[in-house]
Protein backbone atom coordinates (compact mmCIF):
# COMPACT_ATOMS: atom_id res chain seq x y z
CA UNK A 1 0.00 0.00 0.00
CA UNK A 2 3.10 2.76 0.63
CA UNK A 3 4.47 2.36 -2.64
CA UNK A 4 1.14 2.64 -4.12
CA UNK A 5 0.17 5.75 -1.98
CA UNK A 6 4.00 7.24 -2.60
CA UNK A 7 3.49 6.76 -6.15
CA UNK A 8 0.46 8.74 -6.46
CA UNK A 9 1.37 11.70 -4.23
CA UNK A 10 4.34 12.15 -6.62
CA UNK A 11 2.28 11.89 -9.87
CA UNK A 12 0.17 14.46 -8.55
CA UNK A 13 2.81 16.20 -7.33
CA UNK A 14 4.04 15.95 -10.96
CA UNK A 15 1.07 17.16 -12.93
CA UNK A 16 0.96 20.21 -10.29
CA UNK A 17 4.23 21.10 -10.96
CA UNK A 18 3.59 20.87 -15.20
CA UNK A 19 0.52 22.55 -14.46
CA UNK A 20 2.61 25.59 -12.62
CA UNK A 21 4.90 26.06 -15.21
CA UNK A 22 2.45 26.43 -18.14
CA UNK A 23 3.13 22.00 -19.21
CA UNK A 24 -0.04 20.54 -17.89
CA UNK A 25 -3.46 19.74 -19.22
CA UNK A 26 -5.30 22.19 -20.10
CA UNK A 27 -3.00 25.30 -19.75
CA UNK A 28 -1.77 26.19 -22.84
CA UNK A 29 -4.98 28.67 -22.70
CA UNK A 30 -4.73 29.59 -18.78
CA UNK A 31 -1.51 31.05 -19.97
CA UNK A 32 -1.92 33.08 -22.89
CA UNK A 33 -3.33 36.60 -22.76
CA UNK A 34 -6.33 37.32 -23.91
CA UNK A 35 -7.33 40.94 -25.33
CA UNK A 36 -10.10 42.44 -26.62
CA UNK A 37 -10.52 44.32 -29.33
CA UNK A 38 -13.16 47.14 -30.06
CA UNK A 39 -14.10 47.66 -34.31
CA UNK A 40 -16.65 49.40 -36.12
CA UNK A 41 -18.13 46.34 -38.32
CA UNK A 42 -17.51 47.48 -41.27
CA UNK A 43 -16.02 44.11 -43.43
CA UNK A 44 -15.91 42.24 -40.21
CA UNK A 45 -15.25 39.14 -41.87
CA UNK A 46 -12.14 41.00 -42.98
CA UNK A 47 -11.19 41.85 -39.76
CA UNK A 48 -11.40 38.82 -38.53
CA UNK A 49 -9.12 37.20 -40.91
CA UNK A 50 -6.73 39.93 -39.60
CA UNK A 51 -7.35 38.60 -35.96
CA UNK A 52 -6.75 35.17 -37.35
CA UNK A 53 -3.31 35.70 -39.10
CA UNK A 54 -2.21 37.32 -35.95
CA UNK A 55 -3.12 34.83 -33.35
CA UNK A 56 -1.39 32.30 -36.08
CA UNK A 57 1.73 34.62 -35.69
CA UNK A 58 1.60 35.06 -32.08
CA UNK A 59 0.04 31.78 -30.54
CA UNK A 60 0.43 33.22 -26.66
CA UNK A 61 -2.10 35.78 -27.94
CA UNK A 62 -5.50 35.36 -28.24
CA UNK A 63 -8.11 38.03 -29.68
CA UNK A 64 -11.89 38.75 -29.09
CA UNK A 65 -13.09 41.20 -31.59
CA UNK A 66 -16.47 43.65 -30.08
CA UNK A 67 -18.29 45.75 -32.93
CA UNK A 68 -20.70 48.22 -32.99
CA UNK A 69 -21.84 49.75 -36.19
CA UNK A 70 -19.88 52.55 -37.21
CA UNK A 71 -22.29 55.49 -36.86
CA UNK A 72 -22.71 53.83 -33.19
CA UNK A 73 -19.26 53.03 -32.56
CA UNK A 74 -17.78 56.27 -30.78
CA UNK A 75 -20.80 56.21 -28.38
CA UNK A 76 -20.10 52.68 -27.80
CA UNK A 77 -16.50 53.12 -26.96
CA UNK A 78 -17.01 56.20 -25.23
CA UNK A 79 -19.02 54.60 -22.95
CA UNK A 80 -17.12 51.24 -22.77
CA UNK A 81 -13.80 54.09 -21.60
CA UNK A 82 -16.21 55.97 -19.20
CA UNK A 83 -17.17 53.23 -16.88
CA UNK A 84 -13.94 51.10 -17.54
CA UNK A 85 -15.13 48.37 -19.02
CA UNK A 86 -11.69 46.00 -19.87
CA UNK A 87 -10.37 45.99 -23.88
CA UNK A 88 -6.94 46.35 -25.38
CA UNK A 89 -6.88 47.80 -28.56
CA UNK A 90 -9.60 49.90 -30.64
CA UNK A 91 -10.27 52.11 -33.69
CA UNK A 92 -9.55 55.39 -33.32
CA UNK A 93 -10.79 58.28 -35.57
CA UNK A 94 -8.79 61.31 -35.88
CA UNK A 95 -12.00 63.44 -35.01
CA UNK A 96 -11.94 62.00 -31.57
CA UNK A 97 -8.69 61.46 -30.82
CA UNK A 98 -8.00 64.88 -29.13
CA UNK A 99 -11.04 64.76 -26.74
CA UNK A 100 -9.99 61.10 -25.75
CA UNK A 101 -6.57 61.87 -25.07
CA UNK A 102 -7.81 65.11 -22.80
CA UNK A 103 -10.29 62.25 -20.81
CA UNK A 104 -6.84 59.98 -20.11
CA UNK A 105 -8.37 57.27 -22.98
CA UNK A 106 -5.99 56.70 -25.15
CA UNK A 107 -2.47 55.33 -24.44
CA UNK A 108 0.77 56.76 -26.70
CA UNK A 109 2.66 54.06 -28.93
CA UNK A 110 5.41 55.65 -29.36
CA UNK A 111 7.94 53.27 -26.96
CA UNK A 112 5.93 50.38 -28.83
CA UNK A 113 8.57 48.41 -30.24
CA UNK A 114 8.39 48.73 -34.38
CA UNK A 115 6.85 51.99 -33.85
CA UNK A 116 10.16 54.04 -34.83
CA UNK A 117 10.50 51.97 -37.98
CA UNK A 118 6.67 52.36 -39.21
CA UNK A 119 6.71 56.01 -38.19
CA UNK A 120 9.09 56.75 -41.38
CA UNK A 121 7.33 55.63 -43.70
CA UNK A 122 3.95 57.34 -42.40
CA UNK A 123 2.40 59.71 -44.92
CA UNK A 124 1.96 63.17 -43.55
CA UNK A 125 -1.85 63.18 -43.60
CA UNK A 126 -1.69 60.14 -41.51
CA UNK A 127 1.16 61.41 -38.89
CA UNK A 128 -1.31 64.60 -38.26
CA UNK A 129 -4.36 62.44 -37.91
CA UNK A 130 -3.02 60.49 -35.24
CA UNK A 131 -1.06 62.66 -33.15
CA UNK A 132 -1.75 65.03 -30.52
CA UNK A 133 0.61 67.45 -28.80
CA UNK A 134 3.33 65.77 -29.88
CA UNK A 135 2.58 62.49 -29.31
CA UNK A 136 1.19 59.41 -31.84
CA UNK A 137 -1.65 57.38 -30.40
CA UNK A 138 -2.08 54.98 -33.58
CA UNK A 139 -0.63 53.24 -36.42
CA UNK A 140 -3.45 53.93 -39.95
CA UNK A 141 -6.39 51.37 -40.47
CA UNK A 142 -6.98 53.54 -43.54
CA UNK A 143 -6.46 57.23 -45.13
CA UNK A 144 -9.24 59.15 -46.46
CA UNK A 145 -9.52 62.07 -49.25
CA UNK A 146 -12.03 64.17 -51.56
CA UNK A 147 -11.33 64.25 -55.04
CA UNK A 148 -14.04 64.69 -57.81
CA UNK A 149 -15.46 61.18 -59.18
CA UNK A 150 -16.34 62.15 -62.89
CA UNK A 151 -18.15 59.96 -65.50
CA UNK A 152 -16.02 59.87 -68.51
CA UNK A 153 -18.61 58.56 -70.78
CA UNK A 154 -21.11 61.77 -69.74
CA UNK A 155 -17.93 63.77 -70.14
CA UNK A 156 -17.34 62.86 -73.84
CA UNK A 157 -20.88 62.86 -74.96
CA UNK A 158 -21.02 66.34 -73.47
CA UNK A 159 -18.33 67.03 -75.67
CA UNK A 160 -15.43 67.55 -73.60
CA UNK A 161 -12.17 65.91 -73.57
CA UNK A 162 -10.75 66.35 -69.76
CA UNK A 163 -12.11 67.85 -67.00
CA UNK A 164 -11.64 71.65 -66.20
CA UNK A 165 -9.15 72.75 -64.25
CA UNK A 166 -11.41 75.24 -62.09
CA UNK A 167 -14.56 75.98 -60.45
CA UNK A 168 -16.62 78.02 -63.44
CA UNK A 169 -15.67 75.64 -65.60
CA UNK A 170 -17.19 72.51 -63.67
CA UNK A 171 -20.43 75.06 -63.57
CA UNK A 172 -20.30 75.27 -67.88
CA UNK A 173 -19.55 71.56 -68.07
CA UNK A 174 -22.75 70.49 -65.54
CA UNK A 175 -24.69 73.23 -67.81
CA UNK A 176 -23.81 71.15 -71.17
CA UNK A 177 -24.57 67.92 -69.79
CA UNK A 178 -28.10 69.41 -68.50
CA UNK A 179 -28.56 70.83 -71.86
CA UNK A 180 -27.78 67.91 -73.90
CA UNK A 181 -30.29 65.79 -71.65
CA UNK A 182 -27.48 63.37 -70.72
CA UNK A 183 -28.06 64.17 -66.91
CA UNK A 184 -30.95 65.84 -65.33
CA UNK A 185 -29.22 66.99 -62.27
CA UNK A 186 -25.37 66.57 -63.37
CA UNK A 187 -23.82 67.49 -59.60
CA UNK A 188 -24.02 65.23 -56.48
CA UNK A 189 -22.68 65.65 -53.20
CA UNK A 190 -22.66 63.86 -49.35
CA UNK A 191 -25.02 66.94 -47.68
CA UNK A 192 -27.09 65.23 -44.81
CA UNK A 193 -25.26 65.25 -42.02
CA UNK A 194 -24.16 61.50 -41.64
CA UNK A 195 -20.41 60.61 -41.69
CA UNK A 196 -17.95 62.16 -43.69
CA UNK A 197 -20.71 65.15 -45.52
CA UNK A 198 -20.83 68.24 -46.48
CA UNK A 199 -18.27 69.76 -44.14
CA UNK A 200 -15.79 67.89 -45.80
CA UNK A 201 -16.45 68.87 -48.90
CA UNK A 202 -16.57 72.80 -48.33
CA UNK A 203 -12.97 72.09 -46.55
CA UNK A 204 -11.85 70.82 -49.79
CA UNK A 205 -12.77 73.62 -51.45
CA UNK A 206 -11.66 76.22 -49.89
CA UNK A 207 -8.47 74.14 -50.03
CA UNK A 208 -8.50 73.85 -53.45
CA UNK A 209 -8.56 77.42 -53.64
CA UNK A 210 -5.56 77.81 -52.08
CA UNK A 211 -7.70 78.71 -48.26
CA UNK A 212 -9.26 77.56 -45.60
CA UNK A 213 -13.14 77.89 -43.94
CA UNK A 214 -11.70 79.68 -40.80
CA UNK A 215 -9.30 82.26 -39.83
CA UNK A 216 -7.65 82.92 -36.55
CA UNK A 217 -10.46 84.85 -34.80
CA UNK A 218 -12.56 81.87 -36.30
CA UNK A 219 -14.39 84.24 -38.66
CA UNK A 220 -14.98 81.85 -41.85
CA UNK A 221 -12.85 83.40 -44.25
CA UNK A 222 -13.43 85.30 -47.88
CA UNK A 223 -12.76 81.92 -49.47
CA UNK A 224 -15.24 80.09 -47.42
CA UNK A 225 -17.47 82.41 -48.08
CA UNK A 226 -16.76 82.62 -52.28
CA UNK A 227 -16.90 78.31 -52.73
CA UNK A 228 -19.89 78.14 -50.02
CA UNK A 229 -21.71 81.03 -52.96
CA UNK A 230 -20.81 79.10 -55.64
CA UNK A 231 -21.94 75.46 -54.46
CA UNK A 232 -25.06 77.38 -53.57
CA UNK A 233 -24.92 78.33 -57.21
CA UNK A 234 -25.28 74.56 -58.39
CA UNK A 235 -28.84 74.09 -56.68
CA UNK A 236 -30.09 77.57 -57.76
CA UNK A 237 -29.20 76.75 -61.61
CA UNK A 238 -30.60 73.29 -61.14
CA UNK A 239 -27.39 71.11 -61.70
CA UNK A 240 -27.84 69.79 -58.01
CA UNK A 241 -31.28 68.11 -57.45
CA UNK A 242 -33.17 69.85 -54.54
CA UNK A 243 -33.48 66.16 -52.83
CA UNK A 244 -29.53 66.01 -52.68
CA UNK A 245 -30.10 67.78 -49.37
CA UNK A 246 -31.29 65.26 -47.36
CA UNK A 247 -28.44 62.46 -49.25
CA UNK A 248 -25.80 61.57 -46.92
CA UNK A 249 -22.41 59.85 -48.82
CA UNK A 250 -24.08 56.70 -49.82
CA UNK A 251 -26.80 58.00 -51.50
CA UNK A 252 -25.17 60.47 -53.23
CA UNK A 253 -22.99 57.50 -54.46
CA UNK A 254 -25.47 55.11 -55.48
CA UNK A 255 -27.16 58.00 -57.18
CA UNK A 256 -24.05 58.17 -58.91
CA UNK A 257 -23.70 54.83 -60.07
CA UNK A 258 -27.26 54.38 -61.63
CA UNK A 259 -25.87 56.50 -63.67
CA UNK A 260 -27.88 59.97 -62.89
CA UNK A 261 -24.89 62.38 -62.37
CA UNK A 262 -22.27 63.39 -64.22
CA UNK A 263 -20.02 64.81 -60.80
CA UNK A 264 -19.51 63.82 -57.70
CA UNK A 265 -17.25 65.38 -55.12
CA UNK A 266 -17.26 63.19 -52.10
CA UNK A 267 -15.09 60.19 -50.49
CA UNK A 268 -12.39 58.55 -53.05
CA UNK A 269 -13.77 55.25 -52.54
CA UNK A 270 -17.09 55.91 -53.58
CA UNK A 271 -15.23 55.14 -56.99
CA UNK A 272 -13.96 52.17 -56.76
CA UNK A 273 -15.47 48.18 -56.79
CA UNK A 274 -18.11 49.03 -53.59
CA UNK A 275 -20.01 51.53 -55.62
CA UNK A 276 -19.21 53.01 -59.24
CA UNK A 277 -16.99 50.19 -59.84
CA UNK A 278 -18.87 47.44 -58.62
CA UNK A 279 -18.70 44.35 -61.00
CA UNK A 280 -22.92 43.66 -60.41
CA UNK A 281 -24.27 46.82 -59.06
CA UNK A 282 -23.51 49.64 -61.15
CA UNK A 283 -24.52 51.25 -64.18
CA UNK A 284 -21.78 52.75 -64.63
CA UNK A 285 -18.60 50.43 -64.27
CA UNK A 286 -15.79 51.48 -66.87
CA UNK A 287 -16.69 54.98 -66.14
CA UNK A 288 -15.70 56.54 -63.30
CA UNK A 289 -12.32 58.07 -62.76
CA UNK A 290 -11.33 60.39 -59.94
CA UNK A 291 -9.82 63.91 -60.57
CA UNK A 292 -8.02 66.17 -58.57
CA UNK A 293 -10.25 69.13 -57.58
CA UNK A 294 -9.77 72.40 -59.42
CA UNK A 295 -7.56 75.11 -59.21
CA UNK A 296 -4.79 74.39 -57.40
CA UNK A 297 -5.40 70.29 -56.95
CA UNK A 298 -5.27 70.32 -53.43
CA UNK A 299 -7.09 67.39 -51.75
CA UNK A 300 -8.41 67.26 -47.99
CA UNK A 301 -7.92 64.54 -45.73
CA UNK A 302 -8.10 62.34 -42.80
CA UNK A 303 -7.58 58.71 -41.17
CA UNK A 304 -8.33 56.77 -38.83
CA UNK A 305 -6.18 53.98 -36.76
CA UNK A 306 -5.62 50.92 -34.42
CA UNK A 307 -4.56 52.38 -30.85
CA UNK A 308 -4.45 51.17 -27.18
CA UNK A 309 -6.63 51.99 -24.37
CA UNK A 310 -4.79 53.73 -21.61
CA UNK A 311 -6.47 51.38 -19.22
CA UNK A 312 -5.27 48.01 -20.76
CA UNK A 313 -3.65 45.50 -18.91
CA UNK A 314 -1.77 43.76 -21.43
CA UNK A 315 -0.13 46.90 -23.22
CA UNK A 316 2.60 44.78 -24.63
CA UNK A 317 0.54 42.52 -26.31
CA UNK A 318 -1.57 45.47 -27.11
CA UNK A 319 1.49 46.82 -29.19
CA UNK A 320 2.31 43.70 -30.63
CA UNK A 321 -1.35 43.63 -31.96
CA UNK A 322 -1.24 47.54 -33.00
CA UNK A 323 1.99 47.13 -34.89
CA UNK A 324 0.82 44.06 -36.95
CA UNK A 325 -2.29 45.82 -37.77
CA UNK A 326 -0.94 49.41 -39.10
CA UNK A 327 2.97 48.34 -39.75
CA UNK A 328 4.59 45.78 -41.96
CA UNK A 329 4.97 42.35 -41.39
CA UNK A 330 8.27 40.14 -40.47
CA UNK A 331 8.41 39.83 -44.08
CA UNK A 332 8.27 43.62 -44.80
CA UNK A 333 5.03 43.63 -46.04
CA UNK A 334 2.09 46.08 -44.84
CA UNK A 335 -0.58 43.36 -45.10
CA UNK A 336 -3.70 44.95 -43.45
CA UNK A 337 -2.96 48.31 -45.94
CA UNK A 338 -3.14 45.72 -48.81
CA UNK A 339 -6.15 43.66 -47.57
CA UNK A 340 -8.32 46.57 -47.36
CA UNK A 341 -6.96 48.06 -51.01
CA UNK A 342 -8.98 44.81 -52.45
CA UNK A 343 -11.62 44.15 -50.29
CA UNK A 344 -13.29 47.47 -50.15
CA UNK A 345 -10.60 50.12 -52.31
CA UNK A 346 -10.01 52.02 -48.89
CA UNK A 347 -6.66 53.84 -49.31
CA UNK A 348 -3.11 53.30 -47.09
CA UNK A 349 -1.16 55.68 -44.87
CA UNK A 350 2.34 54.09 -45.49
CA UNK A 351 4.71 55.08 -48.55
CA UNK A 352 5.26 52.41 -50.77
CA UNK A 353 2.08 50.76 -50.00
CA UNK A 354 1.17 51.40 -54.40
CA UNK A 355 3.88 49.42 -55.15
CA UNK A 356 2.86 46.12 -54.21
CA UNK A 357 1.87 44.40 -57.44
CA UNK A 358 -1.11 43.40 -55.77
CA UNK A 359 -2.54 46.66 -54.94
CA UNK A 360 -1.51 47.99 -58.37
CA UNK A 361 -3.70 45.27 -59.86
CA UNK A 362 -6.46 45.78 -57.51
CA UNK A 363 -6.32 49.36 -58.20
CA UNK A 364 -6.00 49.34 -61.95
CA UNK A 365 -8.94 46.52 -62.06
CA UNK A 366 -11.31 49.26 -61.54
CA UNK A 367 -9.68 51.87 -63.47
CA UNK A 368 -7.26 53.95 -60.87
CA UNK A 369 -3.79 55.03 -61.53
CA UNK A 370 -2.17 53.86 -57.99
CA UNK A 371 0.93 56.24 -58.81
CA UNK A 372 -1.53 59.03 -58.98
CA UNK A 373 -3.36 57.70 -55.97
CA UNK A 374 -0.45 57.58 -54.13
CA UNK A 375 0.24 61.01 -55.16
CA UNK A 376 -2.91 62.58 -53.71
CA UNK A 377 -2.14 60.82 -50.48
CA UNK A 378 1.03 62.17 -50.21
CA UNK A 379 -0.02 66.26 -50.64
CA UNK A 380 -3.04 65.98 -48.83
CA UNK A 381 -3.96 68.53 -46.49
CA UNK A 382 -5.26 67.69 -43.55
CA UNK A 383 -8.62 69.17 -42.31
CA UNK A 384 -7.11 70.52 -39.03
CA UNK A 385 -5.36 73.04 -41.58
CA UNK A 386 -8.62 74.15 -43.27
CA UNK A 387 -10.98 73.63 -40.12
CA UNK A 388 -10.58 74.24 -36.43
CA UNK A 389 -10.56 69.94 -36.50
CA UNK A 390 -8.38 69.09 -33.69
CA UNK A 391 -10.39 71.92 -31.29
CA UNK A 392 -12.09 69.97 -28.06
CA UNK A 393 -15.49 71.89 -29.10
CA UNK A 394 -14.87 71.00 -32.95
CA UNK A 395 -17.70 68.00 -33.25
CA UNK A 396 -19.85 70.25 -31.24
CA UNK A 397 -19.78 72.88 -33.58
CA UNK A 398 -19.78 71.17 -36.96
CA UNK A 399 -23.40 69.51 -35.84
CA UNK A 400 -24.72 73.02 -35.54
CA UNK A 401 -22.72 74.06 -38.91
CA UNK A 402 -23.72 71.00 -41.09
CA UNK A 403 -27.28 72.10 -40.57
CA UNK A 404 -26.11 75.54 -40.86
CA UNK A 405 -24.94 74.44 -44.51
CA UNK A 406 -28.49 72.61 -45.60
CA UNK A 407 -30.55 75.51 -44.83
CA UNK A 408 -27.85 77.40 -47.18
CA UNK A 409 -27.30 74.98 -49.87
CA UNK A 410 -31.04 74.59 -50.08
CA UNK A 411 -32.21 78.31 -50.02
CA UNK A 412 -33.47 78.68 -46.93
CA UNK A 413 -30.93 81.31 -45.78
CA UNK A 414 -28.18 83.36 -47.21
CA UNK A 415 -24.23 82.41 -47.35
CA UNK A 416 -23.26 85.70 -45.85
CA UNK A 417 -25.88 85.21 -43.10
CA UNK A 418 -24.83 81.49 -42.56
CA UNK A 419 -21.43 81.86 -42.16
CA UNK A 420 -21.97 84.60 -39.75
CA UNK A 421 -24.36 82.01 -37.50
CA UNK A 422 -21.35 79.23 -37.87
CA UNK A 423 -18.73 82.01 -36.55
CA UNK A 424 -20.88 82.81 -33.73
CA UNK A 425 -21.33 79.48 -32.84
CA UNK A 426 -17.18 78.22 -32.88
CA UNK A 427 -16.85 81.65 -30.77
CA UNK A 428 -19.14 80.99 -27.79
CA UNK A 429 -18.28 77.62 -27.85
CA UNK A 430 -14.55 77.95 -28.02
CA UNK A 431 -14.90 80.38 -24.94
CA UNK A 432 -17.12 77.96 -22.81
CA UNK A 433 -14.70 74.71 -23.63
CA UNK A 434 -12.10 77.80 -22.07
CA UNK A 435 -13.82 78.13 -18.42
């Protein structure tokens, strides 16, 4: 009976002892850590398969994804980082960022190992989207800018052989294509406020015009003013349909590719195989091609990015997670940036990113030029240099000014008398977010 009783108090003792050191049954999973991960569901399949690669890379890891939709997310996540509810990692939109770093939110990557090396290759647009005083707080997810989409087709049958190079002449163009019954209502645009709208678009105007919407004393400035006059122009000749008010960015788009606008100034994906490029769903596939905006080209942008919540647990796992999602691979290649080219034509914040043969190809399939992509990505302005963006009192604001803009665009109030409501607005505001 001893030996028998010996024996099994050193077995157990064994399988305690494996069981300690991370050997025994059943703790290969006790060990690893576990984060959580907060998305906007937008592809989450594709996300998913990110999640998946990485766990394959990094077995010790293991990742829970939590959505919400995407015009729920920031609610979501502000209220998951209010009462401290436990995840790792999460999407961060430059429009946020600053009011999340002021509540203690968001934690810096910058001592995140691989951070130095992905920082140099960073595009501008995307370095000024996710920093704040100084600091970065995420690695892109994508890069977003506001070229013209233009139907080629409408354009030649209109008689024209390129697009003009500034604002009057985009007014006699829309006029000919009226005229020649090729397009009722030849201009579209992202108006209701929903997402990236209207804002966003007047911003790229008055960039385009060499400007911005505000000065220093945030009085919205001559070139505001001149671009807001002449978009208001559009609806009073009848090249914008009346309805386009009430049309956030996907309807404007799909209006687009049935084929019932000649124009549209909005998101650069809106062009590619999700909506005017789509291989079922459009009437207009062949036909779109994006073009810089008039004047002096300059394009308006933003991003958005993987970062870490200041109250995570498992930061270095956090980082590892961050730096796989936004940086390149142990192979050198940025495989998230060239996942998302294909699956839904969103565009990179890393140099180089266009020269991957497989981006070229995914680009090209739906008529792009991914030099000339790459190109607008790399002079982009970003909108905290044509709009008081980055201001704590900024989102505030702009949901005052985007209906601000509808009763203008729509007739319902002057330009001049707008613009003076909007600059009234960013002033009180500016001075309470000062007490």
């Amino acid at each position: 009976m001893r030996p028998t009783a010996t024996c099994r108090f050193l077995a157990g003792l064994a399988i305690l002892t494996l069981a300690l050191v991370g050997l025994g049954p059943g703790s290969a999973t006790a060990q690893k850590t576990k984060l959580k991960m907060l998305f906007w569901t937008f592809q989450p399949q594709t996300v998913q398969g990110f999640v998946d690669e990485f766990m394959k890379r990094n077995p010790g890891i293991e990742v829970e994804l939590d959505g919400a939709p995407s015009s729920e997310y920031n609610a979501k996540a502000s209220v998951m980082l209010r009462s401290g509810s436990p995840f790792d990692v999460m999407y961060i939109r430059d429009a946020t960022l600053p009011q999340w770093v002021e509540n203690g939110w968001v934690h810096p990557i910058d001592g995140c190992p691989g951070v130095d090396a992905a920082k140099k290759d960073m595009l501008p647009l995307a370095r000024q989207s996710l920093s704040y005083k100084g600091k970065l707080y995420g690695l892109t997810y994508y890069t977003g800018f506001f070229p013209i989409i233009v139907n080629k087709k409408m354009m030649w049958d209109a008689g024209f052989t390129e697009p003009p190079r500034t604002f009057q002449g985009w007014l006699e163009q829309a006029r000919a294509v009226k005229a020649k019954h090729i397009a009722e209502y030849p201009m579209v645009w992202p108006i209701k406020p929903y997402g990236w709208g209207a804002m966003y678009v007047w911003a790229t105007m008055a960039a385009a015009k060499g400007g911005k919407v505000f000065d220093d004393k945030l009085e919205v400035t001559p070139v505001g003013l001149e671009t807001l006059k002449w978009w208001r122009q559009t609806f009073d000749e009848g090249l914008s349909n009346p309805a386009n008010i009430e049309w956030n960015n996907g309807d404007a788009a799909n209006v687009f590719s049935d084929g019932k606008a000649y124009m549209q100034w909005s998101l650069q994906f809106y062009a590619g195989n999700q909506y005017a490029n789509h291989p079922e769903k459009s009437r207009v596939r062949g036909q779109a091609m994006l073009v810089e905006p008039p004047e002096t080209g300059a394009t308006v942008g933003f991003a958005a990015g993987y970062g870490i919540n200041a109250a995570s647990k498992h930061k270095d796992a956090a980082c590892k997670l961050v730096t796989f999602l936004g940086g390149k691979d142990d192979k050198g290649v940025y495989l998230t940036p060239k996942a998302w080219v294909d699956a839904a034509a969103l565009t990179w914040g890393q140099r180089g990113v266009e020269k991957d043969p497989a981006v070229r190809a995914s680009l090209q399939s739906w008529g792009a030029d991914p030099d000339r992509i790459a190109g607008y990505l790399d002079k982009a302005v970003h909108l905290n240099q044509v709009l008081p963006y980055q201001e704590l009192w900024y989102f505030e604001w702009q949901e005052l000014a985007d209906k601000q803009l509808q009763e203008i665009l729509a007739g319902r109030q002057s330009p001049e008398d707008g613009v003076r409501v909007m600059a009234q607005n960013a002033k009180r505001l500016a001075a309470r977010y000062k007490r």
